[in-house]
C-alpha atoms as a PDB file:
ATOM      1  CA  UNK A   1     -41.984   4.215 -77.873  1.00  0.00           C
ATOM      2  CA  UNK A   2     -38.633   5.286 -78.360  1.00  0.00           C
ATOM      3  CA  UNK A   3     -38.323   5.930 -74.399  1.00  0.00           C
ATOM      4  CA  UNK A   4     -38.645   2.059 -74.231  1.00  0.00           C
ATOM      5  CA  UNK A   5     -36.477   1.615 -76.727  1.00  0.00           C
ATOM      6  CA  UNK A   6     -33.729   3.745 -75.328  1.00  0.00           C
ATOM      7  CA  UNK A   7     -34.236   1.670 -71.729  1.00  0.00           C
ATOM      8  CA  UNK A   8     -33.552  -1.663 -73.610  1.00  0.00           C
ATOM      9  CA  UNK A   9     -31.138  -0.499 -75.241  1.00  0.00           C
ATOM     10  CA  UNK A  10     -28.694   0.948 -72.296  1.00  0.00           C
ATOM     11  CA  UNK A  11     -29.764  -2.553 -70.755  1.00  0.00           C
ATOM     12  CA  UNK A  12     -27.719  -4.123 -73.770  1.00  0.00           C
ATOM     13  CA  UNK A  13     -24.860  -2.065 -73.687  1.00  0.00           C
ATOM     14  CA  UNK A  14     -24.237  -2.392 -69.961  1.00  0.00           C
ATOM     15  CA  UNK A  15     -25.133  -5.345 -68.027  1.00  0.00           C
ATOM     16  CA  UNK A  16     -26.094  -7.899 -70.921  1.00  0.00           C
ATOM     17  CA  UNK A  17     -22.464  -8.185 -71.798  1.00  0.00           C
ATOM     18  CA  UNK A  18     -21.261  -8.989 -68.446  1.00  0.00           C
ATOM     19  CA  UNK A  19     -24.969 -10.865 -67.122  1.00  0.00           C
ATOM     20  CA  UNK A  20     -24.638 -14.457 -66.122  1.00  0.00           C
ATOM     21  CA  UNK A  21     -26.958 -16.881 -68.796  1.00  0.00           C
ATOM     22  CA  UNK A  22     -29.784 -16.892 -66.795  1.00  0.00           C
ATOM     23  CA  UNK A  23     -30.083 -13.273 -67.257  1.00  0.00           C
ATOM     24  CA  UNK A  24     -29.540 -13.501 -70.617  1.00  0.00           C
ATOM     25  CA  UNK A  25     -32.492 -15.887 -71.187  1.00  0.00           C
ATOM     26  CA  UNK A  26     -34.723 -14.294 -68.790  1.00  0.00           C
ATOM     27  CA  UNK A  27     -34.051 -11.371 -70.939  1.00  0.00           C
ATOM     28  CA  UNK A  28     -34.406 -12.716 -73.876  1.00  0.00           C
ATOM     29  CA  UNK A  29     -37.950 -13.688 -72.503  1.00  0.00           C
ATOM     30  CA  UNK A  30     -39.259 -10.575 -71.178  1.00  0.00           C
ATOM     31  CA  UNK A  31     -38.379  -9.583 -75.458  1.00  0.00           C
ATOM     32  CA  UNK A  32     -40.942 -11.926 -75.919  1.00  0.00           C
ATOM     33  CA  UNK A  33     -43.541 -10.364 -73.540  1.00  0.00           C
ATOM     34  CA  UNK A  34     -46.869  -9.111 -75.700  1.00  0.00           C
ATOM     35  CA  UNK A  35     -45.990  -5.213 -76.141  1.00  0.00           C
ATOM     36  CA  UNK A  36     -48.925  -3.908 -73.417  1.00  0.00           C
ATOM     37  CA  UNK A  37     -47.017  -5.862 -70.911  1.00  0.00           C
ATOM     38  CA  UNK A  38     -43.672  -4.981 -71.676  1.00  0.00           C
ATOM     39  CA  UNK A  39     -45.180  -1.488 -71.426  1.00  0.00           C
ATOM     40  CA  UNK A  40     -46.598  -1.943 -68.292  1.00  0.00           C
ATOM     41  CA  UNK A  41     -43.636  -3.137 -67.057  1.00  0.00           C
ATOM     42  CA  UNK A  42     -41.339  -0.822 -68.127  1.00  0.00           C
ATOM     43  CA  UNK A  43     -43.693   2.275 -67.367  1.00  0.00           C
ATOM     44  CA  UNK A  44     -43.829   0.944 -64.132  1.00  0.00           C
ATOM     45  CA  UNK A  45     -47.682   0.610 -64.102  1.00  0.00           C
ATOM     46  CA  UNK A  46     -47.503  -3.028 -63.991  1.00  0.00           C
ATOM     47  CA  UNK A  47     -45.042  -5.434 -61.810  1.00  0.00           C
ATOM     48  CA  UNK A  48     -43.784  -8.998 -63.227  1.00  0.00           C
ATOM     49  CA  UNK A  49     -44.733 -11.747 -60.579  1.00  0.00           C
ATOM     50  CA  UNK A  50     -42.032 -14.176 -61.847  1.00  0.00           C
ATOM     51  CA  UNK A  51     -38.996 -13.654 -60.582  1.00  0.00           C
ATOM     52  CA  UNK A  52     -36.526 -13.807 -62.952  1.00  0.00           C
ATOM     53  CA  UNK A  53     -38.725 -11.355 -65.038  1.00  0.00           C
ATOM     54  CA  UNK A  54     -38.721  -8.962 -62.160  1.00  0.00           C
ATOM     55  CA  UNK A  55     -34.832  -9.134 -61.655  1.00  0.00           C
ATOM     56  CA  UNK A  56     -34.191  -8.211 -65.103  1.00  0.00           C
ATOM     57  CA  UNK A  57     -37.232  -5.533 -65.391  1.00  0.00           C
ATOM     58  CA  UNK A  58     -35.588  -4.370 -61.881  1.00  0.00           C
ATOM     59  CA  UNK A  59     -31.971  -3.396 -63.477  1.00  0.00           C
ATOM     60  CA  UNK A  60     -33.740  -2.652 -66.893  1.00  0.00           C
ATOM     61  CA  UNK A  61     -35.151   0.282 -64.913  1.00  0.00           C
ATOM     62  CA  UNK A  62     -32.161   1.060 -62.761  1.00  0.00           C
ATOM     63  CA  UNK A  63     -29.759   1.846 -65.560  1.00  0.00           C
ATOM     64  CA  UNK A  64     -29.371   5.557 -65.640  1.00  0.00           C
ATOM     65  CA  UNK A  65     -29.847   7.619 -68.370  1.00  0.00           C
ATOM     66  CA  UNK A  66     -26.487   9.660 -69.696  1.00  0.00           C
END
């Protein structure tokens, strides 16, 4: 969905550069999430029970749209 797409993407521009590494790979693995969980996550229908996943999911969705 481009939606999604646009939400990662903002993510990239604006806190990847300046996150600490273990943001960086945490992000890198929620990439690597199946695509109905990413989706859930991102939709908001589903939370992510590990924390690191949750952090980044957390300013993934916080980013605001300009």
């Amino acid at each position: 969905m481009r939606e999604l797409d646009d939400l990662l993407l903002r993510y990239l521009e604006s806190r990847y550069p300046i996150a600490a590494d273990d943001e960086k790979a945490a992000f890198q693995a929620v990439l690597e999430l199946p695509d109905p969980e990413l989706n859930g996550y991102l939709l908001q229908r589903q939370v992510p029970t590990e924390g690191s996943k949750a952090f980044v999911i957390k300013h993934i969705l916080s980013i605001p749209n300009v």
